[in-house]
N, C-alpha and C. Protein backbone atom coordinates (compact mmCIF):
# COMPACT_ATOMS: atom_id res chain seq x y z
N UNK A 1 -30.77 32.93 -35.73
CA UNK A 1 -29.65 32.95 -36.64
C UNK A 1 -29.70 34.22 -37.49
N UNK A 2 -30.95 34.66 -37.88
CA UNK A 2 -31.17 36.18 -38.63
C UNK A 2 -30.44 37.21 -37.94
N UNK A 3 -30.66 37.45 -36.41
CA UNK A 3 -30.68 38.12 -35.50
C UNK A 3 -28.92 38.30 -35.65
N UNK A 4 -28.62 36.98 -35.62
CA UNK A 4 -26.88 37.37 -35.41
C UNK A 4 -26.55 37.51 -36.81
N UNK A 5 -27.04 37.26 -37.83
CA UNK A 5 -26.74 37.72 -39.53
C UNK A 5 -26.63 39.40 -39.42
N UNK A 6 -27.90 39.60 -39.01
CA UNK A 6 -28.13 40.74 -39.16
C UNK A 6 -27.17 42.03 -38.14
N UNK A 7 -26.81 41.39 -36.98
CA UNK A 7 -25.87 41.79 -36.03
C UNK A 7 -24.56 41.96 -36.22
N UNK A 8 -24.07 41.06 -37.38
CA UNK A 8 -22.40 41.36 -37.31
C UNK A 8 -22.29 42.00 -38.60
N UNK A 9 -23.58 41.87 -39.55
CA UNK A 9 -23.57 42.84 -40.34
C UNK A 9 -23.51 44.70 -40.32
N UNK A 10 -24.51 44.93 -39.07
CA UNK A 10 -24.56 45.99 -38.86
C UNK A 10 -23.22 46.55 -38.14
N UNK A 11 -22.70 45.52 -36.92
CA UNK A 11 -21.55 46.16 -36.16
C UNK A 11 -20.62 46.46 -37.24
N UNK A 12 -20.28 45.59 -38.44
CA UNK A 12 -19.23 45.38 -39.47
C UNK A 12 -19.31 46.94 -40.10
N UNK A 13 -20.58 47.25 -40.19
CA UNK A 13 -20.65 48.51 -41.28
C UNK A 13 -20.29 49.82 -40.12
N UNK A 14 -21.09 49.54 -38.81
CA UNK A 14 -20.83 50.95 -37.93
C UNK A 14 -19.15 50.81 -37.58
N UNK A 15 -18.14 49.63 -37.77
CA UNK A 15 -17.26 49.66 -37.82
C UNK A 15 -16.21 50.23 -38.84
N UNK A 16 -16.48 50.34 -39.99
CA UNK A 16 -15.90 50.48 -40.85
C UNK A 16 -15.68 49.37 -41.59
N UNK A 17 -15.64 48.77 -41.68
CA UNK A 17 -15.22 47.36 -41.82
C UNK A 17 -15.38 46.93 -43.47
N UNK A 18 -14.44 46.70 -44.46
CA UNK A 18 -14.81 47.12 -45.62
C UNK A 18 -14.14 45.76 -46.47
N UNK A 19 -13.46 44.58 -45.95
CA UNK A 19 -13.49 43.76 -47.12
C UNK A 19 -14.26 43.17 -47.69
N UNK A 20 -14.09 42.52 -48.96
CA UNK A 20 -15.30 42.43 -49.99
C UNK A 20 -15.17 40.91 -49.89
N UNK A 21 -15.99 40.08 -50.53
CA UNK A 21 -16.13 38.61 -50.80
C UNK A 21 -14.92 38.00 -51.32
N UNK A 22 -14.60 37.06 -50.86
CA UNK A 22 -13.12 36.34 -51.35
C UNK A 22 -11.82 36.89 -50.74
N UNK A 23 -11.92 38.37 -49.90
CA UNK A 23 -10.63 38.14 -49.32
C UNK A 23 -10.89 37.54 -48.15
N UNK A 24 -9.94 37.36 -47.78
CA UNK A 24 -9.08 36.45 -47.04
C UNK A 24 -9.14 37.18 -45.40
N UNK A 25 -9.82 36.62 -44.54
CA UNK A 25 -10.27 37.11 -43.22
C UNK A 25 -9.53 36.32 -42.11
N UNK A 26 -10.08 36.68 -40.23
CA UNK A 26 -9.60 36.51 -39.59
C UNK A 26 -10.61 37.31 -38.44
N UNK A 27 -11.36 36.41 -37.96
CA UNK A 27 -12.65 36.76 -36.82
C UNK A 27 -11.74 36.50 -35.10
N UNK A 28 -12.25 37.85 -34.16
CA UNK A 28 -11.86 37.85 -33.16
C UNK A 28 -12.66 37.37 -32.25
N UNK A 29 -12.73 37.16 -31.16
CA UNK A 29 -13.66 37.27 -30.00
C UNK A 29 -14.98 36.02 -30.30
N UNK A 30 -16.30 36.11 -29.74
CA UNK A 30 -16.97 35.03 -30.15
C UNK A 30 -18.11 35.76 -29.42
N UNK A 31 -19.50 35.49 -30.00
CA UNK A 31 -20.35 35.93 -29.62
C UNK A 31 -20.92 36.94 -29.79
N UNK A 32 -21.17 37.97 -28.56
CA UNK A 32 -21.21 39.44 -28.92
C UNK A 32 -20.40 40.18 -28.97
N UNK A 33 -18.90 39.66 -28.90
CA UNK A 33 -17.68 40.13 -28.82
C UNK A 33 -16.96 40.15 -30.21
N UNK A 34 -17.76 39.29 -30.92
CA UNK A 34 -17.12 38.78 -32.35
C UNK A 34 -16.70 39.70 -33.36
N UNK A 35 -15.42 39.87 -33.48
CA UNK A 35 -14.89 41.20 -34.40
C UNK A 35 -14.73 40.40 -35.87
N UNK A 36 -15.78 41.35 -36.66
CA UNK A 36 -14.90 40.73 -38.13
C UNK A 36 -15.15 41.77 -39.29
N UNK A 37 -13.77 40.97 -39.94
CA UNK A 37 -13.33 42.07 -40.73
C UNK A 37 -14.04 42.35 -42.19
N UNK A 38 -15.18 41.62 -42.00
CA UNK A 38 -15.49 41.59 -43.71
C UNK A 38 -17.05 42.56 -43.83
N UNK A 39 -17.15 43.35 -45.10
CA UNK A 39 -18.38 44.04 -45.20
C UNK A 39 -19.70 43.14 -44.86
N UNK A 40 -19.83 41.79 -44.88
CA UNK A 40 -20.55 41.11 -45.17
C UNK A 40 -20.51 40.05 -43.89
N UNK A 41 -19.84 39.11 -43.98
CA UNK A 41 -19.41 37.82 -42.92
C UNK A 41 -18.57 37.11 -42.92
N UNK A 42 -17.47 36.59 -42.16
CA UNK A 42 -16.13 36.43 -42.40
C UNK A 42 -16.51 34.74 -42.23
N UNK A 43 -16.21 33.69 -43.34
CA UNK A 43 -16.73 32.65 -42.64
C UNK A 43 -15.73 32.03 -42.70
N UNK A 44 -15.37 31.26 -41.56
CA UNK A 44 -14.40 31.13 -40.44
C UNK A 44 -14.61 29.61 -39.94
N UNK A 45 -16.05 28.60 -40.69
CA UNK A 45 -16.29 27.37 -40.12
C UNK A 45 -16.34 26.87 -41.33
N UNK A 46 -16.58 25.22 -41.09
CA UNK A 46 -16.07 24.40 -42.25
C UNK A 46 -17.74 24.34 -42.77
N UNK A 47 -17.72 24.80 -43.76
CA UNK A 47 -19.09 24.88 -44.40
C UNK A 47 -18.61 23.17 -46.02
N UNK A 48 -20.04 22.68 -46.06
CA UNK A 48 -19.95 21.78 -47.20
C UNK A 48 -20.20 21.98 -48.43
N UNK A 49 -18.75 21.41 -49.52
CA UNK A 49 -19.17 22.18 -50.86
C UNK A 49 -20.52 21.23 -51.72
N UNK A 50 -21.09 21.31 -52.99
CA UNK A 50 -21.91 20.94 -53.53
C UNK A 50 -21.50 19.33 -53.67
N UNK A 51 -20.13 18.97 -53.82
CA UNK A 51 -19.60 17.61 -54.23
C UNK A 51 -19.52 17.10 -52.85
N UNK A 52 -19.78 17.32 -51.53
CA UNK A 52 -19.92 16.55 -50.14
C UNK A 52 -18.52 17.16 -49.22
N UNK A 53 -17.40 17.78 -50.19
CA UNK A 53 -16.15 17.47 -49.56
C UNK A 53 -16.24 18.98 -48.49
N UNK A 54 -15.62 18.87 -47.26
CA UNK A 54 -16.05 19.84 -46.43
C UNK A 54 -14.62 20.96 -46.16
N UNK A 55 -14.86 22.35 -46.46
CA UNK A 55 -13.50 22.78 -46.63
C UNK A 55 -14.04 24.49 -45.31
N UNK A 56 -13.04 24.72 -45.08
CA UNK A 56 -13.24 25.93 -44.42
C UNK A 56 -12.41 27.14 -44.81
N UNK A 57 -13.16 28.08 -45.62
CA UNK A 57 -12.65 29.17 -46.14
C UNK A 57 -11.88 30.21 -45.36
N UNK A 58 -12.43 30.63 -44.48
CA UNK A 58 -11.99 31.92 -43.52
C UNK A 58 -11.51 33.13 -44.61
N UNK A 59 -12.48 33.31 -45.24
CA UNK A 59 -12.58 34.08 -46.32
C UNK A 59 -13.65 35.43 -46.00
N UNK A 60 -14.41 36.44 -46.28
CA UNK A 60 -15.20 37.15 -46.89
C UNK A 60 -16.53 36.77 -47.91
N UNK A 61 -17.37 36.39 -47.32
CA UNK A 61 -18.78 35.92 -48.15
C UNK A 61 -19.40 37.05 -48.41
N UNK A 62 -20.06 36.95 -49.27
CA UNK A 62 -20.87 38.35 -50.01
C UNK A 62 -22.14 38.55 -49.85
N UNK A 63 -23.21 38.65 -50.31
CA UNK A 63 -24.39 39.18 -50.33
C UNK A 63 -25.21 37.52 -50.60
N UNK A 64 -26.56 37.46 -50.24
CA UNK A 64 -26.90 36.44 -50.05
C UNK A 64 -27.42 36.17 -51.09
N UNK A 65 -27.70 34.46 -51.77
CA UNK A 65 -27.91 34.30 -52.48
C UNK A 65 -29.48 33.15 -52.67
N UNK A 66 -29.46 32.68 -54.04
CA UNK A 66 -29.97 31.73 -54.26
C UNK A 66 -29.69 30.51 -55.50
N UNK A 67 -28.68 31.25 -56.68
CA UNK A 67 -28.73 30.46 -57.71
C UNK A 67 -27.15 31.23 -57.94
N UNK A 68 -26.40 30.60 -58.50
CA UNK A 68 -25.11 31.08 -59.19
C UNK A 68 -24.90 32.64 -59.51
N UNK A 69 -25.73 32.88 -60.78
CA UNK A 69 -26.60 33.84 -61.36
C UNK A 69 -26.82 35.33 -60.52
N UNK A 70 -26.86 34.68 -59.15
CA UNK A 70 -27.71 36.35 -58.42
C UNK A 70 -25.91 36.38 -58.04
N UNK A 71 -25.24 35.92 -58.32
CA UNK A 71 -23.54 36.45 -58.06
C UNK A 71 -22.82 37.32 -59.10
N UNK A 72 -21.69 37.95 -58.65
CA UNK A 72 -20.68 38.45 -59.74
C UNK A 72 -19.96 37.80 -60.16
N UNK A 73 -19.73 38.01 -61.19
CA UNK A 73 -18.62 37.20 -61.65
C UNK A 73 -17.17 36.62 -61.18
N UNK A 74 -17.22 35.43 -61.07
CA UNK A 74 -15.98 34.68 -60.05
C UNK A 74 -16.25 34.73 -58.79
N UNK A 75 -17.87 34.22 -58.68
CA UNK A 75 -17.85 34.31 -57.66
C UNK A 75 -19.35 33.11 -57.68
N UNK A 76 -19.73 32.04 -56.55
CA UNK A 76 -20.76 31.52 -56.74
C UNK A 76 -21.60 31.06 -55.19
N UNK A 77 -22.25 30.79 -55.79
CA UNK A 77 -23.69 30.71 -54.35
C UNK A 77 -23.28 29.72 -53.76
N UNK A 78 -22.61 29.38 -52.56
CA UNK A 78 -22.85 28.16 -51.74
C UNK A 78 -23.10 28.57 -50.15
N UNK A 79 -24.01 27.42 -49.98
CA UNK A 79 -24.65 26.95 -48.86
C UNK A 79 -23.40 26.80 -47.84
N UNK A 80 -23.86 28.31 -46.75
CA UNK A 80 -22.34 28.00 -45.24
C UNK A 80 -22.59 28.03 -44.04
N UNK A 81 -24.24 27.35 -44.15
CA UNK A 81 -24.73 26.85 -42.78
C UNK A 81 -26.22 25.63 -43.15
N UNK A 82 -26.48 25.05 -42.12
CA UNK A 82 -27.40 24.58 -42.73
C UNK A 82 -28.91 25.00 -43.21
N UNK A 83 -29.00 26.31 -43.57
CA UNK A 83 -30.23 27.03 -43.76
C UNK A 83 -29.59 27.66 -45.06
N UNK A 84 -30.58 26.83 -46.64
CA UNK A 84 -30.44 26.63 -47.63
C UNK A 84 -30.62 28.26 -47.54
N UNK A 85 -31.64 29.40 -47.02
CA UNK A 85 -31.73 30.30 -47.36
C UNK A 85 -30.50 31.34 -46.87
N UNK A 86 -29.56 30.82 -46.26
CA UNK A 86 -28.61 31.78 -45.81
C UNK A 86 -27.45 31.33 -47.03
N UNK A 87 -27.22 30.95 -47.86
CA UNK A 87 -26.63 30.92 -48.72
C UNK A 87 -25.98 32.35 -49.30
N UNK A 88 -24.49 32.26 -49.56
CA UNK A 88 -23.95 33.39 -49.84
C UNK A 88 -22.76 33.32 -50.95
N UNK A 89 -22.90 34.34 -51.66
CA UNK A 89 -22.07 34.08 -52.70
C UNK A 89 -20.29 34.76 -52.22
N UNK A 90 -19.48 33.60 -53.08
CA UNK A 90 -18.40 33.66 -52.43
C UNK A 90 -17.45 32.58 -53.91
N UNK A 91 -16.53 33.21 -53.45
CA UNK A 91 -15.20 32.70 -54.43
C UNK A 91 -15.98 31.39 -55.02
N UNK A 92 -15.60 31.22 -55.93
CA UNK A 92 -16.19 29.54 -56.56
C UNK A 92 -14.99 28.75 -56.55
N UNK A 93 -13.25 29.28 -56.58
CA UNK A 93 -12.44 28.18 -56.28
C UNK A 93 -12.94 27.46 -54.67
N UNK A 94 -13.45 28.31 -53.60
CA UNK A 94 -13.54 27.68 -52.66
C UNK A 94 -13.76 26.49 -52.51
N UNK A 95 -14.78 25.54 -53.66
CA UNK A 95 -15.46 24.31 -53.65
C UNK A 95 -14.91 23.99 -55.39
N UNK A 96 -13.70 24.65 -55.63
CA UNK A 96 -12.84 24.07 -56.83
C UNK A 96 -13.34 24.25 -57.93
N UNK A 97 -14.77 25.27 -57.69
CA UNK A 97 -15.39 25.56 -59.33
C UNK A 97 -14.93 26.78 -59.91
C-alpha cells in the first residue's frame, strides 16, 4: 500500500499535477494506469468519518497525518483507508466538522 502511496504521488508531481487538499477531483484509469489530479491523492472511495457515517469525498487529501493539529487550518486528519497510519489531512466539512 506504501508502494502505491508513494507511486501516484511521484507520477502526480512528474506530472504536473498541482491541486491542493479539498479541491474537488476526478481519478482516471485504475491501477498503473491511474491518472490523478491532485498534488497529493485524489480520494475517490468511501472512506469512514470519526462518528461511523461513511461518505466519499472525491476530493484532494493532503499531507499525512496523525492528530488534527499536524493540519492547516480548515482542514483535519481523517482516517481514508484502513491503516490508522495513512491518515491524511483533508477538508473537515467532509465528516461535517
Amino acid at each position: 500500500m506504501r508502494l502505491l502511496a508513494l507511486t501516484l504521488a511521484l507520477t502526480s508531481t512528474l506530472l504536473g499535477c498541482e491541486k491542493l487538499a479539498g479541491e474537488p477531483c476526478e481519478v482516471s484509469g485504475d491501477g498503473f494506469t491511474r491518472r490523478d489530479p491532485c498534488s497529493q491523492v485524489c480520494v475517490d472511495w468511501a472512506i469512514t468519518c470519526p462518528d461511523g457515517r461513511e461518505v466519499t469525498p472525491d476530493e484532494c487529501a493532503g499531507l499525512h497525518c496523525s492528530v488534527d493539529e499536524d493540519c492547516p487550518e480548515g482542514l483535519s486528519c481523517l482516517q481514508i483507508d484502513s491503516v490508522p497510519a495513512n491518515a491524511r489531512c483533508m477538508r473537515a466539512e467532509v465528516c461535517g466538522g
